[in-house]
Protein backbone atom coordinates (compact mmCIF):
# COMPACT_ATOMS: atom_id res chain seq x y z
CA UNK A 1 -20.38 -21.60 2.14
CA UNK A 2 -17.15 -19.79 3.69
CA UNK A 3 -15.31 -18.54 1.81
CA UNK A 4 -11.63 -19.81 1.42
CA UNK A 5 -8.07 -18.02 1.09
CA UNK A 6 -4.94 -18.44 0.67
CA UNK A 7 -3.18 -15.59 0.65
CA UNK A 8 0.70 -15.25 -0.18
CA UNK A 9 2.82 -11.64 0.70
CA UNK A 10 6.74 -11.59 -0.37
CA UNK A 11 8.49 -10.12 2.13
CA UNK A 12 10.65 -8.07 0.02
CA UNK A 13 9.83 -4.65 1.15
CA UNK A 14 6.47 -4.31 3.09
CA UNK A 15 4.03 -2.78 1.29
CA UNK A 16 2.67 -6.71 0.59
CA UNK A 17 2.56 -7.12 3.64
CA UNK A 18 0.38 -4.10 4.80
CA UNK A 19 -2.06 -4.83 2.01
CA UNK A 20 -1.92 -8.10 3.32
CA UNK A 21 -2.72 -7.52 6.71
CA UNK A 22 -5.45 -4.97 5.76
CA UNK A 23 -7.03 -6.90 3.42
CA UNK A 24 -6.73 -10.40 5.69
CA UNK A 25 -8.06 -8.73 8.27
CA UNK A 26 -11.11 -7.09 6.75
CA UNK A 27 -12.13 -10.28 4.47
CA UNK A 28 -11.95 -12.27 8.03
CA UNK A 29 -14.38 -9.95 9.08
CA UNK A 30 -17.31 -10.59 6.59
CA UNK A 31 -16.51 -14.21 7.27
CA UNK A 32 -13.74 -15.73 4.81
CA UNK A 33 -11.31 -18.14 5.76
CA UNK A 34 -7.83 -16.91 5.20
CA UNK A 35 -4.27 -18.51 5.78
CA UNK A 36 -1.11 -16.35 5.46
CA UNK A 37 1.97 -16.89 3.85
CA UNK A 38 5.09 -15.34 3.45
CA UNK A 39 8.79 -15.39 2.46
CA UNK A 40 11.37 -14.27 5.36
CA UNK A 41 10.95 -14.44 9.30
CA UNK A 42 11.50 -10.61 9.45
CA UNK A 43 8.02 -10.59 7.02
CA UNK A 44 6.43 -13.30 8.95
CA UNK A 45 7.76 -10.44 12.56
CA UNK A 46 5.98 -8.10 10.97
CA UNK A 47 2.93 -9.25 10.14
CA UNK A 48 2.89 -10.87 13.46
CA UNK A 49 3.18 -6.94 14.89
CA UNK A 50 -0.48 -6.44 12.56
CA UNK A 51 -2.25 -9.67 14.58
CA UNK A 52 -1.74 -11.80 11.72
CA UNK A 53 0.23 -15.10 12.02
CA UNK A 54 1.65 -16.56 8.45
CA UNK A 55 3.90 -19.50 7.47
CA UNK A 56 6.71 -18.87 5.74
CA UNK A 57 6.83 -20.30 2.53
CA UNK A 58 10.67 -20.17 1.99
CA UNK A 59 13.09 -17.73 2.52
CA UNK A 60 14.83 -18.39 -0.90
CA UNK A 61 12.98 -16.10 -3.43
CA UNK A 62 14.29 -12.61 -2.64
CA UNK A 63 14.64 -9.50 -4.49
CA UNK A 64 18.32 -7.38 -3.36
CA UNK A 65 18.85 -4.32 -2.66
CA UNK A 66 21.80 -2.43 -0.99
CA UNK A 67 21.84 -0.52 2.40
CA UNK A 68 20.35 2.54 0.62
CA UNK A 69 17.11 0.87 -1.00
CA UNK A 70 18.87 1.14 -4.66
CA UNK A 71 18.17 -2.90 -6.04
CA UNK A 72 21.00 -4.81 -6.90
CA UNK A 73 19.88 -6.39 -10.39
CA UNK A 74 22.82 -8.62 -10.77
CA UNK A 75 22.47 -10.20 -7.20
CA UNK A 76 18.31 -10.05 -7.62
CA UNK A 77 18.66 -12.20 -11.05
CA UNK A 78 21.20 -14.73 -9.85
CA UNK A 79 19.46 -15.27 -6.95
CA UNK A 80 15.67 -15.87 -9.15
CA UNK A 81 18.07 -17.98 -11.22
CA UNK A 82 18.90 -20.26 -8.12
CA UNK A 83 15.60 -20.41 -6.97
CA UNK A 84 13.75 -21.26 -10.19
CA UNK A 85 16.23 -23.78 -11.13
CA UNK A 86 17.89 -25.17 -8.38
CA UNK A 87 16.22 -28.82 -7.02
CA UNK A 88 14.48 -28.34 -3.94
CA UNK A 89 13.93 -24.63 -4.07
CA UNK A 90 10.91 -23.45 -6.56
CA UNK A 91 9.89 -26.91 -6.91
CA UNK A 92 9.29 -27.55 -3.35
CA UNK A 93 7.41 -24.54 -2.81
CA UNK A 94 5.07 -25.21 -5.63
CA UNK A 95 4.18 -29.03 -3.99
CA UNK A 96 3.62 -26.83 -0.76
CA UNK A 97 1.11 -24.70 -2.03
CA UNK A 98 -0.57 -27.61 -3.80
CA UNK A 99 -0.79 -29.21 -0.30
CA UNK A 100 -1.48 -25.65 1.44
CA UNK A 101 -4.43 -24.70 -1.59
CA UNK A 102 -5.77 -27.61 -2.54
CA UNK A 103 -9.40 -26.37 -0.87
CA UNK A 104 -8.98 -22.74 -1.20
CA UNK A 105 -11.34 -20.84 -3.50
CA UNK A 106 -8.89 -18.33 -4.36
CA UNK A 107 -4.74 -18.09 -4.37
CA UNK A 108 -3.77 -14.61 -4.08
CA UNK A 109 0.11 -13.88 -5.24
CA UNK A 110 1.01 -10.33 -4.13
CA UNK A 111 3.18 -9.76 -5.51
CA UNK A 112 4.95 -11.87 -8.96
CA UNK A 113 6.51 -15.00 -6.24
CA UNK A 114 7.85 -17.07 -9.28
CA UNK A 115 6.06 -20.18 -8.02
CA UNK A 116 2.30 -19.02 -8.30
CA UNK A 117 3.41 -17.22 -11.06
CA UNK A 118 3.95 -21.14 -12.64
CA UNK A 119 1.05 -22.17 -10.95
CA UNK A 120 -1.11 -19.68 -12.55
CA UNK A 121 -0.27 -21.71 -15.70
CA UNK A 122 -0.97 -25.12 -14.91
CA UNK A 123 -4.72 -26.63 -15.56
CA UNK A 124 -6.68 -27.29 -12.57
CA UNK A 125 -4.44 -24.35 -10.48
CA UNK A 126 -4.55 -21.34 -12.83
CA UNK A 127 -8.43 -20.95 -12.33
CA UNK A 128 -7.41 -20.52 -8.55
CA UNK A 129 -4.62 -17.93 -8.89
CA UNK A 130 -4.95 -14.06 -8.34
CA UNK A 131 -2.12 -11.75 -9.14
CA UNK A 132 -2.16 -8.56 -7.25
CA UNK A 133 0.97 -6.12 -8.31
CA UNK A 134 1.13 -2.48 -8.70
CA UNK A 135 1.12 -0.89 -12.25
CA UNK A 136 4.59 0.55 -11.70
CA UNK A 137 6.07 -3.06 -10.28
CA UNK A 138 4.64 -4.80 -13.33
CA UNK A 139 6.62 -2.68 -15.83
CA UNK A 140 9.84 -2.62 -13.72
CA UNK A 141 9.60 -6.51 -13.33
CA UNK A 142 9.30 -6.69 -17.38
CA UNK A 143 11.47 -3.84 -18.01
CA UNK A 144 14.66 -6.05 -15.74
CA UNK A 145 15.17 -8.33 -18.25
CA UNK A 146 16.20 -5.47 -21.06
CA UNK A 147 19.47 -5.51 -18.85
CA UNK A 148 19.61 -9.19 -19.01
CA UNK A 149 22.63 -10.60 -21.22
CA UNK A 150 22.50 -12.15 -23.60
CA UNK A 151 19.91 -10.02 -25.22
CA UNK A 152 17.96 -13.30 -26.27
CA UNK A 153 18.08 -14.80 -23.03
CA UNK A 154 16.47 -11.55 -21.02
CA UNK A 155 13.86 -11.23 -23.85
CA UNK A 156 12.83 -14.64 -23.60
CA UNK A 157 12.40 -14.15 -20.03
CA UNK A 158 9.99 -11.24 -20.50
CA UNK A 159 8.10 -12.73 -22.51
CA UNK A 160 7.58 -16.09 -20.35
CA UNK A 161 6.85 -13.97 -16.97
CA UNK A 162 4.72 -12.17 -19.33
CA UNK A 163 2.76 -15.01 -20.59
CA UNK A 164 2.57 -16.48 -16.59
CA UNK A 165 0.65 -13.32 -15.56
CA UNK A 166 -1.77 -13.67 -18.06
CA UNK A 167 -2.11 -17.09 -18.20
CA UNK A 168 -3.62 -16.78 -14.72
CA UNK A 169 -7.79 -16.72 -13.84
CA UNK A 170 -7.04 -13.01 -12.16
CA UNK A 171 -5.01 -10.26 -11.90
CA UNK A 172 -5.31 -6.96 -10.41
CA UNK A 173 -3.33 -4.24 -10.51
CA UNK A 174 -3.33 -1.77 -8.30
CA UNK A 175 -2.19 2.16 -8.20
CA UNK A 176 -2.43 4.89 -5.80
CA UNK A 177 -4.00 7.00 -8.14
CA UNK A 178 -6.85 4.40 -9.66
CA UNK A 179 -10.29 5.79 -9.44
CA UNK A 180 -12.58 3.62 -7.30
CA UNK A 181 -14.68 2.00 -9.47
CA UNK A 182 -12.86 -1.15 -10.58
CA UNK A 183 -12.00 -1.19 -14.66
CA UNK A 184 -12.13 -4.95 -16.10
CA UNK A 185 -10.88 -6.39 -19.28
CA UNK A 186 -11.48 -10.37 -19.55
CA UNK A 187 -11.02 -10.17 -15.49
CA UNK A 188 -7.80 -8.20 -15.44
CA UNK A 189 -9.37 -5.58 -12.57
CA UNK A 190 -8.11 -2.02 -11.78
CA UNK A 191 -8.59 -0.80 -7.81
CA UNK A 192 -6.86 2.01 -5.99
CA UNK A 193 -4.18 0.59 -3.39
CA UNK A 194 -5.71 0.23 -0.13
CA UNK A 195 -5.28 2.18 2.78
CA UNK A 196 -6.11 1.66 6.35
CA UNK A 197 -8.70 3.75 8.15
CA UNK A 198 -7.73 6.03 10.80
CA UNK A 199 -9.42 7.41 13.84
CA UNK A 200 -8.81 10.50 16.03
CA UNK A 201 -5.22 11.28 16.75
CA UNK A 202 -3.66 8.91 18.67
CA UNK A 203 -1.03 10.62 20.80
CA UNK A 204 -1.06 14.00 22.52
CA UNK A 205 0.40 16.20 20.15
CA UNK A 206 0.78 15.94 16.31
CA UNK A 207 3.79 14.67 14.74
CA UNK A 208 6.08 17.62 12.72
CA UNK A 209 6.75 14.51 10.22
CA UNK A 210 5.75 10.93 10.50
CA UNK A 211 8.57 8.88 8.52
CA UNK A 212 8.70 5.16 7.73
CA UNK A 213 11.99 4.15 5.68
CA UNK A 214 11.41 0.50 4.95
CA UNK A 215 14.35 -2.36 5.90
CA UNK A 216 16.43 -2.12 2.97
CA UNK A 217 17.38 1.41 4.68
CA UNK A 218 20.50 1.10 6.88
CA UNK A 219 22.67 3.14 6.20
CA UNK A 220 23.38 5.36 9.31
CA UNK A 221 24.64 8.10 7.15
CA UNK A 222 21.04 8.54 5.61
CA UNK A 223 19.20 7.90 8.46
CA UNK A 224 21.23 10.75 10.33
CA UNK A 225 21.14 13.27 7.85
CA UNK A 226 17.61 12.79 7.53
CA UNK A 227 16.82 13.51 11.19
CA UNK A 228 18.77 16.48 11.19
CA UNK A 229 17.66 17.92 8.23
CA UNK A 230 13.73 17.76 9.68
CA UNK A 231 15.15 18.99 12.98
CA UNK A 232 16.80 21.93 11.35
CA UNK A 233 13.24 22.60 9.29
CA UNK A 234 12.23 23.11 13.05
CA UNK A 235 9.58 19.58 13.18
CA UNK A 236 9.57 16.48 15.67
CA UNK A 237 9.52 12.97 14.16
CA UNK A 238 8.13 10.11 14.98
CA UNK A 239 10.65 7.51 13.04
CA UNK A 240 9.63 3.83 11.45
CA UNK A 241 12.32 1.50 9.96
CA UNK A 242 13.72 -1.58 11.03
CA UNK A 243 17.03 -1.06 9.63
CA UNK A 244 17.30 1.88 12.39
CA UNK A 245 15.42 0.12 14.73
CA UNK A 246 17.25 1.09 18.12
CA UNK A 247 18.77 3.78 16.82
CA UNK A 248 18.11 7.44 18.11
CA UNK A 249 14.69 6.70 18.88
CA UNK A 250 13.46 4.46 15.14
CA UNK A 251 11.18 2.10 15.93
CA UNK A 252 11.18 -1.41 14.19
CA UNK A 253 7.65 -1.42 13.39
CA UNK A 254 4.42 0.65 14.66
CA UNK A 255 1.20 -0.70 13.62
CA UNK A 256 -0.39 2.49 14.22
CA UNK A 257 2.04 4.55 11.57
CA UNK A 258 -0.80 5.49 8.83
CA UNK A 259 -2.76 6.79 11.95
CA UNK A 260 0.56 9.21 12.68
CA UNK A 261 1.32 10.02 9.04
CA UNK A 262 -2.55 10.86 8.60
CA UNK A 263 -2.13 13.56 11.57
CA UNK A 264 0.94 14.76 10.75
CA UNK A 265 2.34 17.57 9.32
CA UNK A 266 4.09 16.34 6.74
CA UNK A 267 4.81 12.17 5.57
CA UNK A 268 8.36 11.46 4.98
CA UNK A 269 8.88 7.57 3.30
CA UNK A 270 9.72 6.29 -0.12
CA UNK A 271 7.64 6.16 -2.78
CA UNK A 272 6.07 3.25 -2.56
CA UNK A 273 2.57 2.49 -3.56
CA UNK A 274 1.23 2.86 0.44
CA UNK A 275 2.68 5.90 1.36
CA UNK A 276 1.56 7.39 -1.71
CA UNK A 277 -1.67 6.41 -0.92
CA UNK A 278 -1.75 7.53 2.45
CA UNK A 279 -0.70 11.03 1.72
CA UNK A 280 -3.64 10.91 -1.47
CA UNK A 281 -6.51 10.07 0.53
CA UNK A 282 -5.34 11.87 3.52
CA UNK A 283 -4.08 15.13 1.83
CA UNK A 284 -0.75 15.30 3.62
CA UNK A 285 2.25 16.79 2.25
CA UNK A 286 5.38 13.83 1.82
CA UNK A 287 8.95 13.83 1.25
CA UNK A 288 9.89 11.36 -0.99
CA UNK A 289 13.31 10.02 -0.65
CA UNK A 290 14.28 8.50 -3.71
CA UNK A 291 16.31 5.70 -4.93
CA UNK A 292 17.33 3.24 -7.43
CA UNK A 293 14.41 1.40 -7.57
CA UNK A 294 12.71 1.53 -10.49
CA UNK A 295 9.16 1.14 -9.56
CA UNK A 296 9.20 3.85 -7.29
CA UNK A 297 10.95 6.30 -9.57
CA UNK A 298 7.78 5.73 -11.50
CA UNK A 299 5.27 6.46 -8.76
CA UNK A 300 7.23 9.90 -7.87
CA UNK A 301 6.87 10.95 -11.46
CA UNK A 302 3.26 10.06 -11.26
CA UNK A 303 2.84 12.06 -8.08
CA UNK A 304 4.47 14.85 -10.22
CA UNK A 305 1.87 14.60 -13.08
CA UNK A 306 -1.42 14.44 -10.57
CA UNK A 307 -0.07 17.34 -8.30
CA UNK A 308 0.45 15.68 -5.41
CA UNK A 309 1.66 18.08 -2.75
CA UNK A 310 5.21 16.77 -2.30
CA UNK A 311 9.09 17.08 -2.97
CA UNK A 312 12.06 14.70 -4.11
CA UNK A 313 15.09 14.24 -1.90
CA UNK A 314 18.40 12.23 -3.30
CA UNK A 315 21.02 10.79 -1.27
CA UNK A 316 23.88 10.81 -3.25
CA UNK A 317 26.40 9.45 0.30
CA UNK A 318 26.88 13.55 0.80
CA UNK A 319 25.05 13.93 4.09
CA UNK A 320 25.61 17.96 4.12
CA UNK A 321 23.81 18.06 1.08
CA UNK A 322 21.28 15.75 1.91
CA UNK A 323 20.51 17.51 5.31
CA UNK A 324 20.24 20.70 3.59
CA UNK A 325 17.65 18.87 0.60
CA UNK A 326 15.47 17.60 3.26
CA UNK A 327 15.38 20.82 5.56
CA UNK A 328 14.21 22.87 2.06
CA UNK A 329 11.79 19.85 1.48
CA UNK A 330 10.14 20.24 5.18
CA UNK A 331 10.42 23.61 5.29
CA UNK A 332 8.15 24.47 2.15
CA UNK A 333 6.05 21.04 2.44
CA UNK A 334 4.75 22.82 5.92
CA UNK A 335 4.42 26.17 4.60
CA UNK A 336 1.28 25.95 3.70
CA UNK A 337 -1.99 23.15 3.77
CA UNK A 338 -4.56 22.11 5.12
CA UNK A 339 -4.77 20.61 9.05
CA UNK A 340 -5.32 17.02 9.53
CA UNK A 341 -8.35 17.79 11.38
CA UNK A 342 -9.78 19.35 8.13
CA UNK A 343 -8.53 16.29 6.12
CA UNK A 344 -8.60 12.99 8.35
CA UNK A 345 -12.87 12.54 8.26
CA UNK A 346 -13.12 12.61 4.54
CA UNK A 347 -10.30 10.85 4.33
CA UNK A 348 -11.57 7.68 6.27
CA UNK A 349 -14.32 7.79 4.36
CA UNK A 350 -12.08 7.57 1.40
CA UNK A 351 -10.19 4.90 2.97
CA UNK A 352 -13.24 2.79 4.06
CA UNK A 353 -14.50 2.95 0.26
CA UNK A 354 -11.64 1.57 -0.87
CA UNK A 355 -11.46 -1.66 1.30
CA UNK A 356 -14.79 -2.09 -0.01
CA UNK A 357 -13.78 -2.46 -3.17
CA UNK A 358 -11.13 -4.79 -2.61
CA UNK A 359 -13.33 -7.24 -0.25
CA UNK A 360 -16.20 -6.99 -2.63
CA UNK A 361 -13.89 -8.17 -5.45
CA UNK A 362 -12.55 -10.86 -3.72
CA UNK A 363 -15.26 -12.23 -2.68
CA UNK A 364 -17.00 -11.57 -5.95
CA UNK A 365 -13.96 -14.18 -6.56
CA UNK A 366 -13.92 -16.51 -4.77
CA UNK A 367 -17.84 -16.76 -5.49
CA UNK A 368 -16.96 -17.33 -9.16
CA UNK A 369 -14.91 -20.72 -8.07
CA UNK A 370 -17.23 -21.89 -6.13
CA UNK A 371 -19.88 -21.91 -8.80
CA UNK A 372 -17.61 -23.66 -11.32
């Protein structure tokens, strides 16, 4: 029997969407049956770029951030507010889904969309629904509501989202750090975040720094400062971020980016779960740039405590001082290290092992359903 998926990415930065499109990919490949959804038309763009076509579920669920990636809790929890409560929003997207999964083996939520997170409660649904988050997202999704007022209200909260996560059949939580053999506790599964396998270098000459700033980067400022701060380190770039896209060479989106960052020199991105990754399996050196978003504040002290070859830059809107951070950052990230050459076969191995663990679980899955 084929196996059959739903599989829902929010579109709020795009590391759900690269595990998406990794993982939809690869589980089409041993046969499953997969339909893609997501929340914005810039997500549904992207994924598009990856050979993946998704529906967009609704554009109304959205978590904000300002033009230099910090998140803007006040606008992110009036704008959950709207959506859970307001007629015709959550509601409607729930009798979607019913529609969209009513003969899917498996509903995977990566990562926390407020309406499978309801679903995931409700008999005859929450045998169906899979949560897929990071370790770090999970306690800066709980840890928002301490900053809701009244005090009362944002507890309550907590401990309802709470409650919806493990309410559901599944969850697994993901790190860049996990060791590959998947932990379990009443099927709450550990797995290292994917990465995607890369071949031989895939342009004439190696990138000095391979950087990807996801889209809630747009401030020109940054972005400048940045560029000059690796030129001045004396490194090329080859630049991903569709807030820049147009912009002194950036490119909106490259689908073969992990394949760059694997050969490069040195990774320069965010913290986020895939980029951390990347660098991990790889063994490149990376340049975090760092920002008010807690999650990723996390994963850079995390890279701290495993010895991750890397170094923090801050914007704090001086672009002197951040040209002069990142040129120090470059300068001794490229010092010394191993050559991708030395790095990138053992590395694919890595990455291929990995994928295998998140297929076979899946699977494993949607198996379980289909026995029920």
């Amino acid at each position: 029997m084929t196996p059959r998926i739903v599989y829902l990415a929010t579109a709020d930065a795009r590391g759900h969407l690269m595990r998406a499109q990794l993982l939809v990919h690869a589980l089409r490949q041993d046969g499953a049956q997969v339909e893609v959804l997501t929340t914005s038309d810039a997500g549904q763009r992207f994924l598009a770029g990856f050979g993946i076509e998704a529906e967009i579920l609704s554009s109304h669920y959205a978590v904000q951030f300002d033009s230099r990636q910090n998140m803007l809790r006040g606008a992110t929890n009036r704008n959950v507010a709207h959506y859970i409560f307001r007629p015709g929003r959550m509601l409607r997207d729930i009798a979607r889904l019913c529609r969209v999964a009513r003969h899917a083996d498996l509903i995977v939520n990566d990562s926390f969309h407020p309406a499978l997170l309801f679903m995931g409660t409700l008999p005859g649904w929450r045998h169906k629904v899979l949560h897929v988050y990071g370790g770090s997202l999970k306690a800066a999704l709980l840890g928002n509501f301490d900053g809701v007022r009244p005090r009362s209200v944002g507890r309550a909260f907590g401990w309802i989202v709470g409650r919806q996560i493990e309410a559901a059949r599944s969850c697994i939580e993901h790190d860049f750090a996990y060791e590959l053999a998947a932990t379990e506790r009443s099927s709450r599964y550990r797995l290292p975040t994917p990465v995607p396998l890369v071949g031989p270098q895939p342009h004439a000459e190696q990138d000095g720094a391979a950087v990807y700033l996801n889209p809630h980067f747009s401030d020109p400022g940054l972005a400048g400062a940045l560029c000059a701060g690796i030129a001045d380190a004396g490194l090329t770039s080859h630049r991903v971020g569709e807030g820049y896209a147009g912009q002194d060479g950036w490119l909106a989106v490259d689908p073969d980016w992990a394949s760059r960052a694997a050969h490069a020199q040195l990774i320069v991105s965010a913290p986020g779960m895939a980029a951390l990754s990347i660098a991990l399996i790889y063994r490149r050196p990376i340049m975090l740039v760092l920002t008010d978003q807690p999650e990723q504040a996390t994963n850079a002290a995390r890279a701290a405590q495993l010895g991750l070859v890397h170094r923090v830059v801050t914007w704090h809107g001086d672009a002197d001082d951040f040209r002069e951070q990142v040129a120090h950052a470059a300068t001794e990230l490229t010092a010394s290290g191993k050559s991708a050459e030395q790095t990138v076969p053992a590395g694919r191995e890595r990455a291929q092992a990995r994928v295998d663990a998140w297929i076979a679980r899946l699977l494993a899955l949607c198996g379980e359903h289909a026995r029920r």
